[in-house]
PDB file of N, CA and C in Angstrom:
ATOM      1  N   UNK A   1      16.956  -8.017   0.012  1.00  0.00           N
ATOM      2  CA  UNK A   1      15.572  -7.593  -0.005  1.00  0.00           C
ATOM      3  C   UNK A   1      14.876  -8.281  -1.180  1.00  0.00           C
ATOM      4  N   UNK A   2      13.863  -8.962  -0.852  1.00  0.00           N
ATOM      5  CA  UNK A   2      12.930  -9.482  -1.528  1.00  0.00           C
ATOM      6  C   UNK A   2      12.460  -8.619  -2.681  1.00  0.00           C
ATOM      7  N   UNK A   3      12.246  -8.588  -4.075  1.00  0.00           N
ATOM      8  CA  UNK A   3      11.429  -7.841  -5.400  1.00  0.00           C
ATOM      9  C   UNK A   3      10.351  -7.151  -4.786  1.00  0.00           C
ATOM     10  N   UNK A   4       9.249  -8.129  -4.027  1.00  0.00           N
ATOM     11  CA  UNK A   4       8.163  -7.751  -3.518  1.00  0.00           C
ATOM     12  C   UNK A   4       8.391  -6.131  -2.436  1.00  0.00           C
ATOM     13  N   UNK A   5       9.563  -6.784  -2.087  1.00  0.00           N
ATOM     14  CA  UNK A   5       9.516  -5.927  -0.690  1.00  0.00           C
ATOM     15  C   UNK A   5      10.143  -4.487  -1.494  1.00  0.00           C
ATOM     16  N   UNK A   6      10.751  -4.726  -2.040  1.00  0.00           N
ATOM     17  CA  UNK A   6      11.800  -3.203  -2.814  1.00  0.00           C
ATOM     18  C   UNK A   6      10.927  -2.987  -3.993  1.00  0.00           C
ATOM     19  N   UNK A   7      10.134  -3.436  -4.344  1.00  0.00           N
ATOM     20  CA  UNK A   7       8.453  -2.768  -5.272  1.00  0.00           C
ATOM     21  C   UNK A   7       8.294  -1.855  -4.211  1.00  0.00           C
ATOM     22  N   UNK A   8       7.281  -2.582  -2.981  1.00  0.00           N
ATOM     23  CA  UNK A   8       6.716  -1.661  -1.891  1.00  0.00           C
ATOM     24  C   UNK A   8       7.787  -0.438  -0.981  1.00  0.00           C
ATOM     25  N   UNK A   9       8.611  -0.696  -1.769  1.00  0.00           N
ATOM     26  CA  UNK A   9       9.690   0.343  -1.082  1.00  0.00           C
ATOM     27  C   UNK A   9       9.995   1.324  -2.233  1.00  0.00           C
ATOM     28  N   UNK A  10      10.165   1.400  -3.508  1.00  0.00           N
ATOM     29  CA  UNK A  10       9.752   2.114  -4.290  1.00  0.00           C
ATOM     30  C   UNK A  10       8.682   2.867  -4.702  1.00  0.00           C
ATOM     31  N   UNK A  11       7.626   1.941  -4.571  1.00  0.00           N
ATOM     32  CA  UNK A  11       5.725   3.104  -4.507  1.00  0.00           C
ATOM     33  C   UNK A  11       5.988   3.958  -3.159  1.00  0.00           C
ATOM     34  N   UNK A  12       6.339   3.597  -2.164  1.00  0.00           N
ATOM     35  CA  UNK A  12       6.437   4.655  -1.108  1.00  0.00           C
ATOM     36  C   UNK A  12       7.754   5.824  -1.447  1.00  0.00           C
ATOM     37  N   UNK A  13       8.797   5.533  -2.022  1.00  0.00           N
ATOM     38  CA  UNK A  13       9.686   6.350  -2.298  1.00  0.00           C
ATOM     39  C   UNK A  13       8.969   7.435  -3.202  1.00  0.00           C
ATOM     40  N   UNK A  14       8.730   6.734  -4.347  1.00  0.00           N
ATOM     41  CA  UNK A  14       7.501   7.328  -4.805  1.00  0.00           C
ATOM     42  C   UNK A  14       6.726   8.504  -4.641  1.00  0.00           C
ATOM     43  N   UNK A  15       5.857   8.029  -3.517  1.00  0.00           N
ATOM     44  CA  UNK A  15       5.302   8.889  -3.331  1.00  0.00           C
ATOM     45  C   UNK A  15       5.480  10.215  -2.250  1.00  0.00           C
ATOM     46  N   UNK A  16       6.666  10.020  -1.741  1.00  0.00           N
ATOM     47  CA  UNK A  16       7.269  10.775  -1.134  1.00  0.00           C
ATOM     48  C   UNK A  16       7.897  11.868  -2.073  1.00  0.00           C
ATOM     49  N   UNK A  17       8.410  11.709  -3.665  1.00  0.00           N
ATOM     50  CA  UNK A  17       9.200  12.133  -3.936  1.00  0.00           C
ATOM     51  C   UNK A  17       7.976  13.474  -4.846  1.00  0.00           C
ATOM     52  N   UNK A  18       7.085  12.236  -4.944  1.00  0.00           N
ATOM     53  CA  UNK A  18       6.219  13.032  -5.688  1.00  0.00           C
ATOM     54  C   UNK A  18       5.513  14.357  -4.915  1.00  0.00           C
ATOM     55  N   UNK A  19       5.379  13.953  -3.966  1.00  0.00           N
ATOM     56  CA  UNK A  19       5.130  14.804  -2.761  1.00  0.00           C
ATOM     57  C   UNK A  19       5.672  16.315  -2.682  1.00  0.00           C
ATOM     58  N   UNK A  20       6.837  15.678  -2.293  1.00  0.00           N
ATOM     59  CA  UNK A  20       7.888  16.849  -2.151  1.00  0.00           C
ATOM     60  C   UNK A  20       8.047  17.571  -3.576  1.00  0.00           C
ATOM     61  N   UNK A  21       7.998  17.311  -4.786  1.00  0.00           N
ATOM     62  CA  UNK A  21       8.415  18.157  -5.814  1.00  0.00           C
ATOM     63  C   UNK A  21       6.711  18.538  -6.199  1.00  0.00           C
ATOM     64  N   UNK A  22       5.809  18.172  -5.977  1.00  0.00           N
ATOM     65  CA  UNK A  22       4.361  18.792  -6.245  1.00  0.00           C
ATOM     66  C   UNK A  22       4.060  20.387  -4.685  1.00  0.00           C
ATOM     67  N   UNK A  23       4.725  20.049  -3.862  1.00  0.00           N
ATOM     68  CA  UNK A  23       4.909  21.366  -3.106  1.00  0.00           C
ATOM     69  C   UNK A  23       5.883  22.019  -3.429  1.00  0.00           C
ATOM     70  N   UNK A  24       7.068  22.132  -3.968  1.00  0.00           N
ATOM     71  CA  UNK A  24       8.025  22.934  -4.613  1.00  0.00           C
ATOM     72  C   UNK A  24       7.699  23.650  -5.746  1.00  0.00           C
ATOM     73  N   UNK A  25       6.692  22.780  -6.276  1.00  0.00           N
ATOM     74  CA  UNK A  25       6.349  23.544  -7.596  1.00  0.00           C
ATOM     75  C   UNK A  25       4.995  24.518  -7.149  1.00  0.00           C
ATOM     76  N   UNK A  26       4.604  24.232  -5.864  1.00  0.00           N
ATOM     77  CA  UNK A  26       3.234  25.380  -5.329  1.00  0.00           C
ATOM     78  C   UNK A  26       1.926  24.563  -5.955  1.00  0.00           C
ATOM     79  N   UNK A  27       2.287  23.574  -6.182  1.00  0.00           N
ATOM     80  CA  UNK A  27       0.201  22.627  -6.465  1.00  0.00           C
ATOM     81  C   UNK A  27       0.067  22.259  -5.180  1.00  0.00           C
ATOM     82  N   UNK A  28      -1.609  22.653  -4.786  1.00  0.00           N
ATOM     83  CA  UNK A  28      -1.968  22.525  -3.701  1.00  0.00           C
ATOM     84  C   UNK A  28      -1.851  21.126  -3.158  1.00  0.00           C
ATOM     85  N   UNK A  29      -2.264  20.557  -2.391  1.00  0.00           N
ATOM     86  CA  UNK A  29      -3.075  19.037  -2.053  1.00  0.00           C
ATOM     87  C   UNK A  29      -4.244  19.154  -2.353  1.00  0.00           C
ATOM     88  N   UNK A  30      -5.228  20.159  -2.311  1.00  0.00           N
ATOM     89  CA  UNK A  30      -6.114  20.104  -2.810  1.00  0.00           C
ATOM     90  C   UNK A  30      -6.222  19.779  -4.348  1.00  0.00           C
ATOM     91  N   UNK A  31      -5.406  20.002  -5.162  1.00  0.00           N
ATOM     92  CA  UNK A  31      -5.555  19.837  -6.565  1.00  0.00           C
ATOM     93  C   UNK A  31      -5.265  18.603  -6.858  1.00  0.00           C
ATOM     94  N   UNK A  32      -3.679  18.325  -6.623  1.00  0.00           N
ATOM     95  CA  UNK A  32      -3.221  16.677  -6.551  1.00  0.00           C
ATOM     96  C   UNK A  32      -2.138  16.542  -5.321  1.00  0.00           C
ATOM     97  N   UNK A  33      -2.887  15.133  -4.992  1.00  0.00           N
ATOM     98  CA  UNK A  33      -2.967  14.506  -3.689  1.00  0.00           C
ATOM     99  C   UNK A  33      -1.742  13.127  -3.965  1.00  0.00           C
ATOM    100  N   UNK A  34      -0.851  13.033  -3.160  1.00  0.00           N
ATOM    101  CA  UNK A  34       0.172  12.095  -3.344  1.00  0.00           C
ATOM    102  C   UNK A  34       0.325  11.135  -1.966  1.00  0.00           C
ATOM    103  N   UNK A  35      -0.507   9.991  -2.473  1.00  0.00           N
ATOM    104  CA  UNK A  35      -0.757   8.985  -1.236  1.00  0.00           C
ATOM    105  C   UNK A  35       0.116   7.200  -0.975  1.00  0.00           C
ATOM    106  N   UNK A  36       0.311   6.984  -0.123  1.00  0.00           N
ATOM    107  CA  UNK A  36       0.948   5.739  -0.527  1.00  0.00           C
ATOM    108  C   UNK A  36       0.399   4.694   1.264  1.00  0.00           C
ATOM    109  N   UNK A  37       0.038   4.077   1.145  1.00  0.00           N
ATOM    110  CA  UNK A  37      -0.317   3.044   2.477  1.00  0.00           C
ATOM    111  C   UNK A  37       0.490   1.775   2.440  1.00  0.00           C
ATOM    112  N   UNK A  38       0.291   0.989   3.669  1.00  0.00           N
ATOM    113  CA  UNK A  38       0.757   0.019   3.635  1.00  0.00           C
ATOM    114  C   UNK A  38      -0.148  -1.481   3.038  1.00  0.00           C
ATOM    115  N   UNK A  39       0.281  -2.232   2.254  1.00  0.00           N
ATOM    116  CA  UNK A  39      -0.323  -2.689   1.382  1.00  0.00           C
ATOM    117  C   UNK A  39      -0.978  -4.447   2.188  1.00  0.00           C
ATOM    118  N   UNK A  40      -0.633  -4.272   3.686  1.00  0.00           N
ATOM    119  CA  UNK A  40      -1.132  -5.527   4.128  1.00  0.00           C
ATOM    120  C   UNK A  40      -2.465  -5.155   4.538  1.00  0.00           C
ATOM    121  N   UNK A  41      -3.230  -3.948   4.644  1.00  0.00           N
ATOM    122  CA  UNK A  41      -4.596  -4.066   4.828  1.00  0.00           C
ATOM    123  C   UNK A  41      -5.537  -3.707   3.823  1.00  0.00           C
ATOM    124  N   UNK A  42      -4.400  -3.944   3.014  1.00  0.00           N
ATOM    125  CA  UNK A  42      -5.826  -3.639   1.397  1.00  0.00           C
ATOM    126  C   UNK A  42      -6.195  -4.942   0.630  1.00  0.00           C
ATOM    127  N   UNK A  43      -7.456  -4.897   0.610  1.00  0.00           N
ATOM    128  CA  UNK A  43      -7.869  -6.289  -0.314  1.00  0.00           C
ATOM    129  C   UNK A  43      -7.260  -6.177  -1.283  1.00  0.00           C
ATOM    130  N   UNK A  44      -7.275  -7.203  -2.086  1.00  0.00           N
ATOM    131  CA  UNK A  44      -6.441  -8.091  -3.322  1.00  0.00           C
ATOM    132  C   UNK A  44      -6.676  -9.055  -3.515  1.00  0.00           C
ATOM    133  N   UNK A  45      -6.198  -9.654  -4.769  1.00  0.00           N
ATOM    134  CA  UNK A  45      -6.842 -11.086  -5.161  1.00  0.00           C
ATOM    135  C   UNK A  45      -5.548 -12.297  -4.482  1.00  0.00           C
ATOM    136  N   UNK A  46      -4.617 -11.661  -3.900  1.00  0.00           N
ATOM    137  CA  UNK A  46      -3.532 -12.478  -3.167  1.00  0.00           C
ATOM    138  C   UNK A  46      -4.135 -13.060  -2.135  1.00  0.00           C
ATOM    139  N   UNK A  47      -5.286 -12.627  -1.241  1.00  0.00           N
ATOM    140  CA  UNK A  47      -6.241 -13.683  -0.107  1.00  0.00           C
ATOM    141  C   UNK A  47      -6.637 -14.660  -0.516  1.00  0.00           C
ATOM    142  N   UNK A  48      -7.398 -14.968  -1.606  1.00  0.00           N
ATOM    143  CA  UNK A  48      -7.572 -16.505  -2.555  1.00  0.00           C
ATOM    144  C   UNK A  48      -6.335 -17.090  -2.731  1.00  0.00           C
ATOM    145  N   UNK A  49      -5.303 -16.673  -3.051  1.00  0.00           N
ATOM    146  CA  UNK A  49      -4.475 -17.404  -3.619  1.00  0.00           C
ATOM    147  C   UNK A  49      -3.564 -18.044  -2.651  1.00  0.00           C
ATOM    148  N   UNK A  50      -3.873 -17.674  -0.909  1.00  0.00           N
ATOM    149  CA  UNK A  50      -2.930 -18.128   0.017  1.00  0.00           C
ATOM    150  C   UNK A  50      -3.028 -19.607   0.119  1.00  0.00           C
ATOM    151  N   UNK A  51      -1.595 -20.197   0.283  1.00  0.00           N
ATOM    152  CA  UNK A  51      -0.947 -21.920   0.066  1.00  0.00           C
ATOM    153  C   UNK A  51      -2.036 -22.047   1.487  1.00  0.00           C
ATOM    154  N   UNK A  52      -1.900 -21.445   2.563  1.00  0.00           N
ATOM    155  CA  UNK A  52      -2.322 -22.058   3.753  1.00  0.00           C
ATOM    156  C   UNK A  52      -3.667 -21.890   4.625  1.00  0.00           C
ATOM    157  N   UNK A  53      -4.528 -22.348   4.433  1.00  0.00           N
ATOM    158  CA  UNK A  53      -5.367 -22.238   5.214  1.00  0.00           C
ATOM    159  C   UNK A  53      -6.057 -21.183   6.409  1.00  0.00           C
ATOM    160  N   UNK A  54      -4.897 -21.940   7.494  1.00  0.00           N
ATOM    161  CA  UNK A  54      -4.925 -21.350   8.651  1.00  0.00           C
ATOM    162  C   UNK A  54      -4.290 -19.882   8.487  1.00  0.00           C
ATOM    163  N   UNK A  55      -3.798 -19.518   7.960  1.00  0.00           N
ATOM    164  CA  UNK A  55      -3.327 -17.696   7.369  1.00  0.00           C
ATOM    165  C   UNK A  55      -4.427 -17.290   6.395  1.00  0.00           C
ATOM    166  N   UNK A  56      -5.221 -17.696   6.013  1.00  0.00           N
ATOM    167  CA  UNK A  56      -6.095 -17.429   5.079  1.00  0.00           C
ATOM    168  C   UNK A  56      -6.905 -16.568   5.933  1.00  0.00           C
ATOM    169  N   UNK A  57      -7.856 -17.630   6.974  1.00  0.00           N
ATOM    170  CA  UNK A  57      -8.915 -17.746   8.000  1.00  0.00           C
ATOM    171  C   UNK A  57      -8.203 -16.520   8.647  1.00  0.00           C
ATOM    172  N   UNK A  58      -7.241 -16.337   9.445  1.00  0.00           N
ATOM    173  CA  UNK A  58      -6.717 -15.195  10.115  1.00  0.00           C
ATOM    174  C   UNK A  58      -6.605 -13.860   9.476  1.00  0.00           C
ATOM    175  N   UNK A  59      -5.617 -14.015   8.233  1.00  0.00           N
ATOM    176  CA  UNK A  59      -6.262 -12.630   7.568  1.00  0.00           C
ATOM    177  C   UNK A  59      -7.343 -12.189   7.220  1.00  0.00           C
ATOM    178  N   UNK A  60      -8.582 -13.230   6.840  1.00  0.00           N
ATOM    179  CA  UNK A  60      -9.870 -12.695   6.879  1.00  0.00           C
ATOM    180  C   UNK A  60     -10.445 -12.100   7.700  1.00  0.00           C
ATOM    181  N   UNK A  61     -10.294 -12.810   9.178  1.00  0.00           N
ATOM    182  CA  UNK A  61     -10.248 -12.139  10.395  1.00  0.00           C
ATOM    183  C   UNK A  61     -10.190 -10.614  10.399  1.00  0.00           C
ATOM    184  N   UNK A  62      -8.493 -10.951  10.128  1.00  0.00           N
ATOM    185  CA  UNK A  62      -7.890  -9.280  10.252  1.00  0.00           C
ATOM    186  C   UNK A  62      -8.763  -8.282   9.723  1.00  0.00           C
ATOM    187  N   UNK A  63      -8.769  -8.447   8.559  1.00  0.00           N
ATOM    188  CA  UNK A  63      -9.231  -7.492   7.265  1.00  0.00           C
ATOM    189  C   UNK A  63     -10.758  -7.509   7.811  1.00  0.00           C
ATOM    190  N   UNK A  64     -11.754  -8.321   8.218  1.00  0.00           N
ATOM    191  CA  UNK A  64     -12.710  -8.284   8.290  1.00  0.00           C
ATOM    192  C   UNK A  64     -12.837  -7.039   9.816  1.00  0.00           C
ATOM    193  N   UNK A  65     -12.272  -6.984  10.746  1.00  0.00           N
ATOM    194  CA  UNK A  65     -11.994  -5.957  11.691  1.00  0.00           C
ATOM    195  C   UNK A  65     -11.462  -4.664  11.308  1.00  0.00           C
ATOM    196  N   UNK A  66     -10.666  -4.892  10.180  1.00  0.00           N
ATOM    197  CA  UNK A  66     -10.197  -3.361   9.980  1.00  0.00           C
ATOM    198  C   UNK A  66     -11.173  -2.490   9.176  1.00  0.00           C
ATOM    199  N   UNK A  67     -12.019  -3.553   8.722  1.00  0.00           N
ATOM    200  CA  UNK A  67     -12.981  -2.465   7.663  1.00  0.00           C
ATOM    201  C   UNK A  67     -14.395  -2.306   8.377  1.00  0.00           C
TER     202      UNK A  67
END
């Protein structure tokens, strides 16, 4: 497993864990909220920095539809 990929597998562990021990302890969700998404539809400064072109143009695409 890639650094990148076992980062994004840790913030989600994360926030799972945080999850589960913020309801054990009885704090609402309303008070604090424990969130984690998947990190290919969130802007970032990694879209400028793509080597290729043609993946550039397409994820703009993408991202430009999802929002």
């Amino acid at each position: 497993m890639s650094a990148y990929r076992a980062s994004k597998l840790a913030n989600l562990l994360f926030a799972y864990e945080l999850h589960r021990r913020l309801e054990r302890a009885g704090i609402s969700p309303k008070r604090v909220l424990s969130v984690a998404c998947h990190p290919g539809v969130t802007e970032s400064n990694l879209l400028p920095n793509l080597a290729s072109t043609y993946n550039s143009v397409i994820i703009r695409a993408i991202i430009g539809f999802v929002h």
